[in-house]
PDB file of N, CA and C in Angstrom:
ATOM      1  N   UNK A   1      79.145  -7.275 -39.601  1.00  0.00           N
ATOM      2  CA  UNK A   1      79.598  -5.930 -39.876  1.00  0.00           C
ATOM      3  C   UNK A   1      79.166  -5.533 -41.291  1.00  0.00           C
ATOM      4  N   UNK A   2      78.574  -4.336 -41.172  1.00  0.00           N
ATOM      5  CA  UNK A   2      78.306  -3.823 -42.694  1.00  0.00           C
ATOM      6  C   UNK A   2      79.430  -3.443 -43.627  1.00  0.00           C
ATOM      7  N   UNK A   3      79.992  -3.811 -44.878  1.00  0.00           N
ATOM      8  CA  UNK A   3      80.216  -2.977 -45.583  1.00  0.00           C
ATOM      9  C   UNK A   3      79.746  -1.591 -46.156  1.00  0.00           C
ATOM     10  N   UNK A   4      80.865  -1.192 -46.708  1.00  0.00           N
ATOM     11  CA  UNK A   4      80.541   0.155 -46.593  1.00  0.00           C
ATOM     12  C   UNK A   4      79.453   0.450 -48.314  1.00  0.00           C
ATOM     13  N   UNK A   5      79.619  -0.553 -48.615  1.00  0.00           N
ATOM     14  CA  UNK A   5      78.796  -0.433 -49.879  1.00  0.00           C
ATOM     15  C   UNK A   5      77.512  -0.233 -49.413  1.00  0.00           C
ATOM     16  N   UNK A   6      77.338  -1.855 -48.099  1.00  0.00           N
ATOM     17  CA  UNK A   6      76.451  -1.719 -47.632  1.00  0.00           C
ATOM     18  C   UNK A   6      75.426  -0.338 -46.918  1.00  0.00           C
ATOM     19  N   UNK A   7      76.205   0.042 -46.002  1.00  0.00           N
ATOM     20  CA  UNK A   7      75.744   1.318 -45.614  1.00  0.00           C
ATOM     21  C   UNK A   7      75.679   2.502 -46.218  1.00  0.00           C
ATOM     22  N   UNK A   8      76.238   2.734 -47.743  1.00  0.00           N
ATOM     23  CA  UNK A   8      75.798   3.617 -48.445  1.00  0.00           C
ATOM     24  C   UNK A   8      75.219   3.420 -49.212  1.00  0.00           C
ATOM     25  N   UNK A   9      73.885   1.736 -49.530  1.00  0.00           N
ATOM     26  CA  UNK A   9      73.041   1.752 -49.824  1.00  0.00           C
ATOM     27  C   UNK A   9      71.917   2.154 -48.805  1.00  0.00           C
ATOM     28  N   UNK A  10      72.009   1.790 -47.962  1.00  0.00           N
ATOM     29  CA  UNK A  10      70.982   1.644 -46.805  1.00  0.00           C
ATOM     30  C   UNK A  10      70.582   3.425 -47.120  1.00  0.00           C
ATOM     31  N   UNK A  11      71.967   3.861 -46.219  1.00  0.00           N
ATOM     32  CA  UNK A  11      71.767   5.698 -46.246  1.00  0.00           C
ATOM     33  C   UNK A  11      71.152   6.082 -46.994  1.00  0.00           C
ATOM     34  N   UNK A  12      71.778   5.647 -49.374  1.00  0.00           N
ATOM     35  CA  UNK A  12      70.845   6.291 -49.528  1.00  0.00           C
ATOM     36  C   UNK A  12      69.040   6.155 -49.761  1.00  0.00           C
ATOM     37  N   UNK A  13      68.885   4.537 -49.360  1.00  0.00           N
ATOM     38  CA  UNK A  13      67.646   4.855 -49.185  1.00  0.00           C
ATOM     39  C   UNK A  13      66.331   5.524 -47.973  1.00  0.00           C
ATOM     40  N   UNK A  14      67.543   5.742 -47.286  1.00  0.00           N
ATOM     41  CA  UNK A  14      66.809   6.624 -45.773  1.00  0.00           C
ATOM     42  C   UNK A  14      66.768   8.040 -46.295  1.00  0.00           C
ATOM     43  N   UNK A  15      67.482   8.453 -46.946  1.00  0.00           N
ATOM     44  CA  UNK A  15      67.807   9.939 -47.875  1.00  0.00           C
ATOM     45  C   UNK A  15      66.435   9.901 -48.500  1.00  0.00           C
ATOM     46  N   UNK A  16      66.009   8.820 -49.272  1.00  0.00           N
ATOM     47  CA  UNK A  16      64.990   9.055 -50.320  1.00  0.00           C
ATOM     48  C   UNK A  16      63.812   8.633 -49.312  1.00  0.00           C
ATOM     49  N   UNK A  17      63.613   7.724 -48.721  1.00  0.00           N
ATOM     50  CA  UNK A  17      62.715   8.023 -48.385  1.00  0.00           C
ATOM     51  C   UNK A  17      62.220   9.221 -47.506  1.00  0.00           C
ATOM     52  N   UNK A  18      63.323   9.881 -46.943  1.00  0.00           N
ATOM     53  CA  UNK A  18      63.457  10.911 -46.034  1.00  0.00           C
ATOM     54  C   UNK A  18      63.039  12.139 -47.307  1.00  0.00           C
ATOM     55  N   UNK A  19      63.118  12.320 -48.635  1.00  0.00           N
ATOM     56  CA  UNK A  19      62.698  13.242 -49.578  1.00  0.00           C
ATOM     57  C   UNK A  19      61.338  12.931 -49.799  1.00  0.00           C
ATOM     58  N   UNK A  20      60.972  11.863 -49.625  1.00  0.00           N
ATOM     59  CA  UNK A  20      59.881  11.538 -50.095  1.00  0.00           C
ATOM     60  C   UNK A  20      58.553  11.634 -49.689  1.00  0.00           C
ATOM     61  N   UNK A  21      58.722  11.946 -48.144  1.00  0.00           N
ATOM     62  CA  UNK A  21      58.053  12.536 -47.100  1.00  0.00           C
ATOM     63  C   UNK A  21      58.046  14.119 -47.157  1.00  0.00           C
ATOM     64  N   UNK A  22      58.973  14.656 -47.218  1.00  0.00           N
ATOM     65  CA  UNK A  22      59.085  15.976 -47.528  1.00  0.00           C
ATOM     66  C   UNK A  22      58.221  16.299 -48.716  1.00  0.00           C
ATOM     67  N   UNK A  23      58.666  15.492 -49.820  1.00  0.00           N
ATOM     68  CA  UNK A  23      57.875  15.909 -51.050  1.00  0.00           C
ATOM     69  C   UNK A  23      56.116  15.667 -50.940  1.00  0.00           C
ATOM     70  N   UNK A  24      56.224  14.573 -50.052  1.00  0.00           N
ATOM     71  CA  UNK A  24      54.342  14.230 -49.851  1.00  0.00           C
ATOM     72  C   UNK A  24      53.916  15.563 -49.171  1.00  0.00           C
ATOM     73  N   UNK A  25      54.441  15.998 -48.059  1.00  0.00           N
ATOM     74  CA  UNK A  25      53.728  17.155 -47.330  1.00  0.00           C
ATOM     75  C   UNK A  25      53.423  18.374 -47.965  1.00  0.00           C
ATOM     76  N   UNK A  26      54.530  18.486 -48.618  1.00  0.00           N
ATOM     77  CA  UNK A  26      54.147  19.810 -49.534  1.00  0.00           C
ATOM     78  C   UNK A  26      52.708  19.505 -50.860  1.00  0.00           C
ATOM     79  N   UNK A  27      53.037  18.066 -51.525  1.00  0.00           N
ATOM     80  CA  UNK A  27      51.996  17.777 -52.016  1.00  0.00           C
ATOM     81  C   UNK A  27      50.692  18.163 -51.762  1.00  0.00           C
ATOM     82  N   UNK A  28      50.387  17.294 -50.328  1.00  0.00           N
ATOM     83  CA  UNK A  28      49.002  17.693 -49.476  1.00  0.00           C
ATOM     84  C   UNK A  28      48.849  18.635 -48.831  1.00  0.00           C
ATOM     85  N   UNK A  29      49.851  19.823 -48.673  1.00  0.00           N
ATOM     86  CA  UNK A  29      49.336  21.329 -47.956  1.00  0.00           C
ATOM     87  C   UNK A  29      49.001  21.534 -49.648  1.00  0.00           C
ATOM     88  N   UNK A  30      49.423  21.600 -50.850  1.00  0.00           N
ATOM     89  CA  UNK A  30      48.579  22.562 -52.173  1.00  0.00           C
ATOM     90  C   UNK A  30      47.898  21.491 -52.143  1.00  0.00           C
ATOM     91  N   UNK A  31      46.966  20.750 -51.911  1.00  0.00           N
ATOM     92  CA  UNK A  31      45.699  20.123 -52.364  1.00  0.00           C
ATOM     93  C   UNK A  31      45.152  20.089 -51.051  1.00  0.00           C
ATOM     94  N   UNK A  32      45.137  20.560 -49.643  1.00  0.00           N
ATOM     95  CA  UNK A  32      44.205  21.265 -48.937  1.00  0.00           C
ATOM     96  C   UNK A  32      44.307  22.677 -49.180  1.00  0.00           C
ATOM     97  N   UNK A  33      45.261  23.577 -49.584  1.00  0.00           N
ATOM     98  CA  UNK A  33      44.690  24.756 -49.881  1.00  0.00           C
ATOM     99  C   UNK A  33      44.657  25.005 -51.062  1.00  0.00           C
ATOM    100  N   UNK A  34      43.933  24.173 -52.057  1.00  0.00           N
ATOM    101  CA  UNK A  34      42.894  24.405 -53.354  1.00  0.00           C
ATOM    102  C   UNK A  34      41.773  23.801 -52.759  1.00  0.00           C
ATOM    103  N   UNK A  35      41.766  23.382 -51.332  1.00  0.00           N
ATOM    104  CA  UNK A  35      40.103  22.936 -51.216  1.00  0.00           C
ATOM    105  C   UNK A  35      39.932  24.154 -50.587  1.00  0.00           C
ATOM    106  N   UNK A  36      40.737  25.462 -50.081  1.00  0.00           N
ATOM    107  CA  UNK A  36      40.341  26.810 -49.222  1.00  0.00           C
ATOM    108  C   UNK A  36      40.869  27.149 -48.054  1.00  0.00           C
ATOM    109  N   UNK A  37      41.230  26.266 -47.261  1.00  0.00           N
ATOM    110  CA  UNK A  37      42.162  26.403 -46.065  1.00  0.00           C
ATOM    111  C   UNK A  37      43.296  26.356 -46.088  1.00  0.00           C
ATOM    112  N   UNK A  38      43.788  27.681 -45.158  1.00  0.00           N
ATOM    113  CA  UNK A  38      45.130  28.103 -45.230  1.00  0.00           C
ATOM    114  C   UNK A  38      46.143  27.228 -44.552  1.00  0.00           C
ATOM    115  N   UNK A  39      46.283  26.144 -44.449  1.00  0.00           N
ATOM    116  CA  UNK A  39      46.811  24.955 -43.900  1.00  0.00           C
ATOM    117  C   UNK A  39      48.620  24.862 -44.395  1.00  0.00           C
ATOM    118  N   UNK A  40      49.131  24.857 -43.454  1.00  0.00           N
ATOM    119  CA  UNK A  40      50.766  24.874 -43.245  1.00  0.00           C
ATOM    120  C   UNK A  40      51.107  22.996 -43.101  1.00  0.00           C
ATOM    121  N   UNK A  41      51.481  22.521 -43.815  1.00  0.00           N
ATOM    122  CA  UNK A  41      51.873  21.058 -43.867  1.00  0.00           C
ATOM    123  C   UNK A  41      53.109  20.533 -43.996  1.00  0.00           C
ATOM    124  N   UNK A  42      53.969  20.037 -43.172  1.00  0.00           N
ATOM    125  CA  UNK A  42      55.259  19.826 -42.911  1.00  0.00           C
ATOM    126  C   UNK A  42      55.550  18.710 -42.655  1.00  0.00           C
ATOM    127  N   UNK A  43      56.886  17.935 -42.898  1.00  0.00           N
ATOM    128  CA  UNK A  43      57.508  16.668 -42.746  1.00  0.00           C
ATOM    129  C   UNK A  43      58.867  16.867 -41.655  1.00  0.00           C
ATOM    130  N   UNK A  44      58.513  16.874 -40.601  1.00  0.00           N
ATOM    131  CA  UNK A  44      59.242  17.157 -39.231  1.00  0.00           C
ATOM    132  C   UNK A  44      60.208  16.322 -38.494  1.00  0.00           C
ATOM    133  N   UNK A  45      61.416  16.651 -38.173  1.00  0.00           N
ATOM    134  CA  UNK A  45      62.102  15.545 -37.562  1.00  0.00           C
ATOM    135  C   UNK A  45      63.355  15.243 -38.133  1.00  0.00           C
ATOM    136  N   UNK A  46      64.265  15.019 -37.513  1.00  0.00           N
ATOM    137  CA  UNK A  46      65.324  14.598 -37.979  1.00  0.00           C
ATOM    138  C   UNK A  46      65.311  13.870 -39.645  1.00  0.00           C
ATOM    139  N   UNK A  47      64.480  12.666 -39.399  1.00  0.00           N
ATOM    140  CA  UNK A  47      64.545  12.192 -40.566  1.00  0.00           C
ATOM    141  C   UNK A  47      62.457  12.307 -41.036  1.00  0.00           C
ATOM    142  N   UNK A  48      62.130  13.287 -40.779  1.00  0.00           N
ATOM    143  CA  UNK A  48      61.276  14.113 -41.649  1.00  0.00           C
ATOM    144  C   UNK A  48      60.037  12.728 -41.058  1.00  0.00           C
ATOM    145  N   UNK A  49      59.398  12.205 -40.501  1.00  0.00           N
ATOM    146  CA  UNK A  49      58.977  11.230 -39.801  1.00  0.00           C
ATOM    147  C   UNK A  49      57.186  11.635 -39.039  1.00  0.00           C
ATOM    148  N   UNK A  50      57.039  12.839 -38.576  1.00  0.00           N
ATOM    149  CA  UNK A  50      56.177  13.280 -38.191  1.00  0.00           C
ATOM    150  C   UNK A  50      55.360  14.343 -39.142  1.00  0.00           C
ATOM    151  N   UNK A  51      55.212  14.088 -39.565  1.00  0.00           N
ATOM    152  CA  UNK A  51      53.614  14.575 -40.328  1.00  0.00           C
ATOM    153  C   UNK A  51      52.905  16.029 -39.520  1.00  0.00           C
ATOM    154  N   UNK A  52      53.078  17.114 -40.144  1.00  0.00           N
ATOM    155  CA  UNK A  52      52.675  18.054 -39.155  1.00  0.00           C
ATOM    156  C   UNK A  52      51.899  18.711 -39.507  1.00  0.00           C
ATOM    157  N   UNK A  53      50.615  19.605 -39.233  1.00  0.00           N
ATOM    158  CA  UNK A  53      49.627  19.794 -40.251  1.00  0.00           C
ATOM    159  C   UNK A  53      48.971  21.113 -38.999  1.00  0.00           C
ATOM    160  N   UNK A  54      49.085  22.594 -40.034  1.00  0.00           N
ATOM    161  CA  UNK A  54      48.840  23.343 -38.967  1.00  0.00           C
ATOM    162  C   UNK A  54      47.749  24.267 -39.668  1.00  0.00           C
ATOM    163  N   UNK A  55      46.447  24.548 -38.592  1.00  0.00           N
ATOM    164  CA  UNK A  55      45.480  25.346 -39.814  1.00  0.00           C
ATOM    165  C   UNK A  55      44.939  26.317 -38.353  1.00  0.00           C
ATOM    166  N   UNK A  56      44.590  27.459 -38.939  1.00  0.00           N
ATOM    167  CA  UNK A  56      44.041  28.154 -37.484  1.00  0.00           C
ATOM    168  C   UNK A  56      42.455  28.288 -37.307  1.00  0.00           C
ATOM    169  N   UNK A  57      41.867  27.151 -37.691  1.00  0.00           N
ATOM    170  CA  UNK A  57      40.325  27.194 -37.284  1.00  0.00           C
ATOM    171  C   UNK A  57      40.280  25.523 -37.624  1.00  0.00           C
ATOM    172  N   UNK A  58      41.626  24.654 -36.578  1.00  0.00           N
ATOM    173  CA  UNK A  58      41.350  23.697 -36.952  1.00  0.00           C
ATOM    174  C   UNK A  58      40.729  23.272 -35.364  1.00  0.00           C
ATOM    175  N   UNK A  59      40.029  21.933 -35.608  1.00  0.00           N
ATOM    176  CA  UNK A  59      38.637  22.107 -34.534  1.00  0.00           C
ATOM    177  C   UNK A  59      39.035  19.977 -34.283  1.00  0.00           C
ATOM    178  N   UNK A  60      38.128  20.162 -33.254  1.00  0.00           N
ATOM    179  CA  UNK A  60      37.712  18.451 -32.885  1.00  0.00           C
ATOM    180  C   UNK A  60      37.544  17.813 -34.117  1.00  0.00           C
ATOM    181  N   UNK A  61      36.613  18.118 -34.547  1.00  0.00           N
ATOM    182  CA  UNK A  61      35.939  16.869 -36.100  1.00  0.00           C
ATOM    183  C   UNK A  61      36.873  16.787 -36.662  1.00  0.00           C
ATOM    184  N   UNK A  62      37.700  18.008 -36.891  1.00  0.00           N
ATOM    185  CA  UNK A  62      38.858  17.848 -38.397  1.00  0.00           C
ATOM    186  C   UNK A  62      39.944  16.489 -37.980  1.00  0.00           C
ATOM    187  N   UNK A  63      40.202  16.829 -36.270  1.00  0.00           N
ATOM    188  CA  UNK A  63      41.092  15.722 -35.755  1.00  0.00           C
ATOM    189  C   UNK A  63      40.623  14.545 -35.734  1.00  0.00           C
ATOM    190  N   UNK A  64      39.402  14.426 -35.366  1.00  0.00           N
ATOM    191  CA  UNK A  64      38.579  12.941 -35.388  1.00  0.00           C
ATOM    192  C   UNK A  64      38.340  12.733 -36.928  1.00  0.00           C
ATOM    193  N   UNK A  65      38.616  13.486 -37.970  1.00  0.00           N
ATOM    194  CA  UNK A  65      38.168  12.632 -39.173  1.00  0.00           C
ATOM    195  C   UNK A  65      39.414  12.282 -39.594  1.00  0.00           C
ATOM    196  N   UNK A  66      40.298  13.042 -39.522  1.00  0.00           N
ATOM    197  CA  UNK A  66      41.886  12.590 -40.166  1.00  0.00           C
ATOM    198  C   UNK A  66      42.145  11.524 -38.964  1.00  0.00           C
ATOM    199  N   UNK A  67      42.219  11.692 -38.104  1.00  0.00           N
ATOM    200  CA  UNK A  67      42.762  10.036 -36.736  1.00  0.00           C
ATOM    201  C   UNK A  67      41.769   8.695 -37.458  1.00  0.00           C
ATOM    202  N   UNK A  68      40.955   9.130 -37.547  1.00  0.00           N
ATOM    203  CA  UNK A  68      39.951   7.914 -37.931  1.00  0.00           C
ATOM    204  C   UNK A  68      39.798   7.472 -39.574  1.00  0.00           C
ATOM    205  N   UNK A  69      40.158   8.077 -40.446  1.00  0.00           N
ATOM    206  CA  UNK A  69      40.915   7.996 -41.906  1.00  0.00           C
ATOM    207  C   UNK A  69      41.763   7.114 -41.912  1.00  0.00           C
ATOM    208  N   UNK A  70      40.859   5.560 -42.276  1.00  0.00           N
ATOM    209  CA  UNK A  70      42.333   4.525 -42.923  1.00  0.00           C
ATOM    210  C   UNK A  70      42.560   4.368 -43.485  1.00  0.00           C
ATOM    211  N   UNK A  71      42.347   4.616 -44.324  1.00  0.00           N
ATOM    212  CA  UNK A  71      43.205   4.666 -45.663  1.00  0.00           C
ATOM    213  C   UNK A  71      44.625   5.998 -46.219  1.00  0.00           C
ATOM    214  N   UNK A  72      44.110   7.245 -45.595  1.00  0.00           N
ATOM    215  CA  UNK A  72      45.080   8.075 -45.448  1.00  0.00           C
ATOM    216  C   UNK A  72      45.923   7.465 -44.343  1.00  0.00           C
ATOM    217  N   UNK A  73      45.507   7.168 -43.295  1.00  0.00           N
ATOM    218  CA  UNK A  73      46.894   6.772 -42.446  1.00  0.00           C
ATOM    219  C   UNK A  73      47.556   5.863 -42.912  1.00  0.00           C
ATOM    220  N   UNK A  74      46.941   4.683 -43.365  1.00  0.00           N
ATOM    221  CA  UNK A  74      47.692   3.484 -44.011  1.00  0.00           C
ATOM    222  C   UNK A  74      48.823   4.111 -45.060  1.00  0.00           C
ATOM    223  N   UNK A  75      48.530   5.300 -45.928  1.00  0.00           N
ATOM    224  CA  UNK A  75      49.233   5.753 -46.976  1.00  0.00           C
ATOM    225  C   UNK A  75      50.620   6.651 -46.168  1.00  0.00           C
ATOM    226  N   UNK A  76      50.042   7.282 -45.514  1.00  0.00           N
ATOM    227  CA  UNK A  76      51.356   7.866 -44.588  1.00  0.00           C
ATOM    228  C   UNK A  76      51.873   6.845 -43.570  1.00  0.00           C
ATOM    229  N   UNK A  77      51.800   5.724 -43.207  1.00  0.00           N
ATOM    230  CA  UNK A  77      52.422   4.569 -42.465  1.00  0.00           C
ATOM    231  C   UNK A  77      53.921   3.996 -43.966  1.00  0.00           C
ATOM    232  N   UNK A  78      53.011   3.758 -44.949  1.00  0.00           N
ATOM    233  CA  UNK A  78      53.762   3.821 -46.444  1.00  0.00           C
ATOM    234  C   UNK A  78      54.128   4.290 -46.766  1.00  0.00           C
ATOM    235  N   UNK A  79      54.738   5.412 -46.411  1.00  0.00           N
ATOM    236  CA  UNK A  79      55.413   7.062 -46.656  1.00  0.00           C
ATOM    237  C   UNK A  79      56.578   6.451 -45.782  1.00  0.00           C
ATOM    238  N   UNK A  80      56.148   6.076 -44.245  1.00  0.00           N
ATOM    239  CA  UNK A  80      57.348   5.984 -43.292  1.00  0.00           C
ATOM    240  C   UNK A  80      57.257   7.224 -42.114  1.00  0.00           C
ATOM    241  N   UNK A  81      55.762   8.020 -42.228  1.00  0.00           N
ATOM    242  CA  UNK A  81      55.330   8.356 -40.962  1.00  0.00           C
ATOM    243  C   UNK A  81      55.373   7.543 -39.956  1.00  0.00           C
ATOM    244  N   UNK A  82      55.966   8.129 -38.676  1.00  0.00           N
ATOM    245  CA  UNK A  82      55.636   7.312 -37.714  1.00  0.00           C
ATOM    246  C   UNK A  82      54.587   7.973 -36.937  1.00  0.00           C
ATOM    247  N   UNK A  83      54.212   9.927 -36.866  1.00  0.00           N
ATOM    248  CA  UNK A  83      52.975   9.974 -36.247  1.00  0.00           C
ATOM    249  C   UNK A  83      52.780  11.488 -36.684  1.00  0.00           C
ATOM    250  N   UNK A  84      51.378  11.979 -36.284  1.00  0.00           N
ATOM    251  CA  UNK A  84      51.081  13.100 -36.737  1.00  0.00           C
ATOM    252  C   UNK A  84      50.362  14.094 -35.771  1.00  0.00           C
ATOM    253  N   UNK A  85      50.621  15.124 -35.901  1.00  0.00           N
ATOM    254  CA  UNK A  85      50.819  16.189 -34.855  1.00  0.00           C
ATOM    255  C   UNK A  85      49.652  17.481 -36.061  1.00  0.00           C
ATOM    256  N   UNK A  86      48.635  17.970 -35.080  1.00  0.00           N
ATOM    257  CA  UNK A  86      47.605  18.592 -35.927  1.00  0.00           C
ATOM    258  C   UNK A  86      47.348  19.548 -34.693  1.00  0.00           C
ATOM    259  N   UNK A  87      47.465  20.774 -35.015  1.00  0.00           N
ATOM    260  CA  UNK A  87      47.594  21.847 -34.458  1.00  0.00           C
ATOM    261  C   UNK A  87      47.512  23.112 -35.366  1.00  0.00           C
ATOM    262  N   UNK A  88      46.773  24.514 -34.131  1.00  0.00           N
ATOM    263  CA  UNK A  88      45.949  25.475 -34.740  1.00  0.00           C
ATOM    264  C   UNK A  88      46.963  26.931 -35.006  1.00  0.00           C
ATOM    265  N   UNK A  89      48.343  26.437 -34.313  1.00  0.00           N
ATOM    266  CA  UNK A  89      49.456  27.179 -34.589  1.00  0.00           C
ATOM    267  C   UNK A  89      49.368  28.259 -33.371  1.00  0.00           C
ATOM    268  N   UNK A  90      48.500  28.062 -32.428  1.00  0.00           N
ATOM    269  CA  UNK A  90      48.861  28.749 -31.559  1.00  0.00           C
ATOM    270  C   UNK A  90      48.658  28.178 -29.819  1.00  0.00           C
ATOM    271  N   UNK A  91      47.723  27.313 -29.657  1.00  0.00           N
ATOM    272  CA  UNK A  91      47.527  26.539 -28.388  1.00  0.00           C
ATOM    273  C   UNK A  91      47.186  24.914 -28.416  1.00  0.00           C
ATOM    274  N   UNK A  92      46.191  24.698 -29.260  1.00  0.00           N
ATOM    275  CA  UNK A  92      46.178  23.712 -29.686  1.00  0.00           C
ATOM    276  C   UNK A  92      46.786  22.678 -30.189  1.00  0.00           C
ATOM    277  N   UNK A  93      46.829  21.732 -29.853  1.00  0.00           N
ATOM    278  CA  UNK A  93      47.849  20.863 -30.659  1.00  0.00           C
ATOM    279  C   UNK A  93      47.077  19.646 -30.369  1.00  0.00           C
ATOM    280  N   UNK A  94      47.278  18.235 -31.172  1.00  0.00           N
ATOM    281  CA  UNK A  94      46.645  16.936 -30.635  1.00  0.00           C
ATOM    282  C   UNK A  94      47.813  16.165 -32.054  1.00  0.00           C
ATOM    283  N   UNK A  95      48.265  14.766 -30.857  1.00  0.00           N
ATOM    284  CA  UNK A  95      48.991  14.161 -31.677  1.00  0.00           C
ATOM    285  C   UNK A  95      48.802  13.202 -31.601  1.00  0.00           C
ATOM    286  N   UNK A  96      49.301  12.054 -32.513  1.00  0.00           N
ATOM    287  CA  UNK A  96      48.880  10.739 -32.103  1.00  0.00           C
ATOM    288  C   UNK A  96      50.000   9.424 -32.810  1.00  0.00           C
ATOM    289  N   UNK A  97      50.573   8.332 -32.669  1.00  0.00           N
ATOM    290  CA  UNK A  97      51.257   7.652 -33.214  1.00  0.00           C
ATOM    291  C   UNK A  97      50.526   7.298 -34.546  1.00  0.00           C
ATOM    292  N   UNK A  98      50.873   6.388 -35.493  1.00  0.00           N
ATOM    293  CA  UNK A  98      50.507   5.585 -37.123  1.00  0.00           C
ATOM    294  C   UNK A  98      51.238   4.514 -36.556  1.00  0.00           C
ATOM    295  N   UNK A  99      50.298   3.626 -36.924  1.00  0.00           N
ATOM    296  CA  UNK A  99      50.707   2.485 -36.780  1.00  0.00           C
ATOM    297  C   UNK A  99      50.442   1.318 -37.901  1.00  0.00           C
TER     298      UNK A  99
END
């Protein structure tokens, strides 16, 4: 059985890391749009977990270069992404687990 010390350490590190994801997404939507694209970037989910990334001229390659990016995925696996969802904000969508 946990103490309760216990579980209000745990919590608050699900809190922070749960900010910390939030704070990454916003990070990387202003440093894709200072590269020019109007890109909407969000930390989704109960506990902010899905990685959401929305641009409206986003295409095949963009998905095949970010899915195939290991070192960015490795960094959002280290965040505490569990998967990411890339969509054009209106039909499109393609998602995929981090593992």
């Amino acid at each position: 059985m946990l103490t309760r010390a216990t579980h209000g350490t745990q919590l608050a590190a699900l809190q922070e890391a749960r900010s910390a994801r939030i704070a990454y997404a916003d990070k990387y939507e202003r440093s894709l749009l200072e590269e020019g694209g109007d890109y909407t970037v969000r930390a989704e989910g109960p506990n902010a977990e899905t990685l959401s990334v929305k641009y409206a001229l986003i295409n095949r390659p963009f998905v095949y270069k970010v899915e195939n990016d290991r070192e960015t995925n490795a960094s959002w696996v280290a965040l505490g992404f569990k998967s990411v969802r890339l969509g054009d904000g209106f039909e499109s969508t393609w998602s995929y687990k981090l593992q």
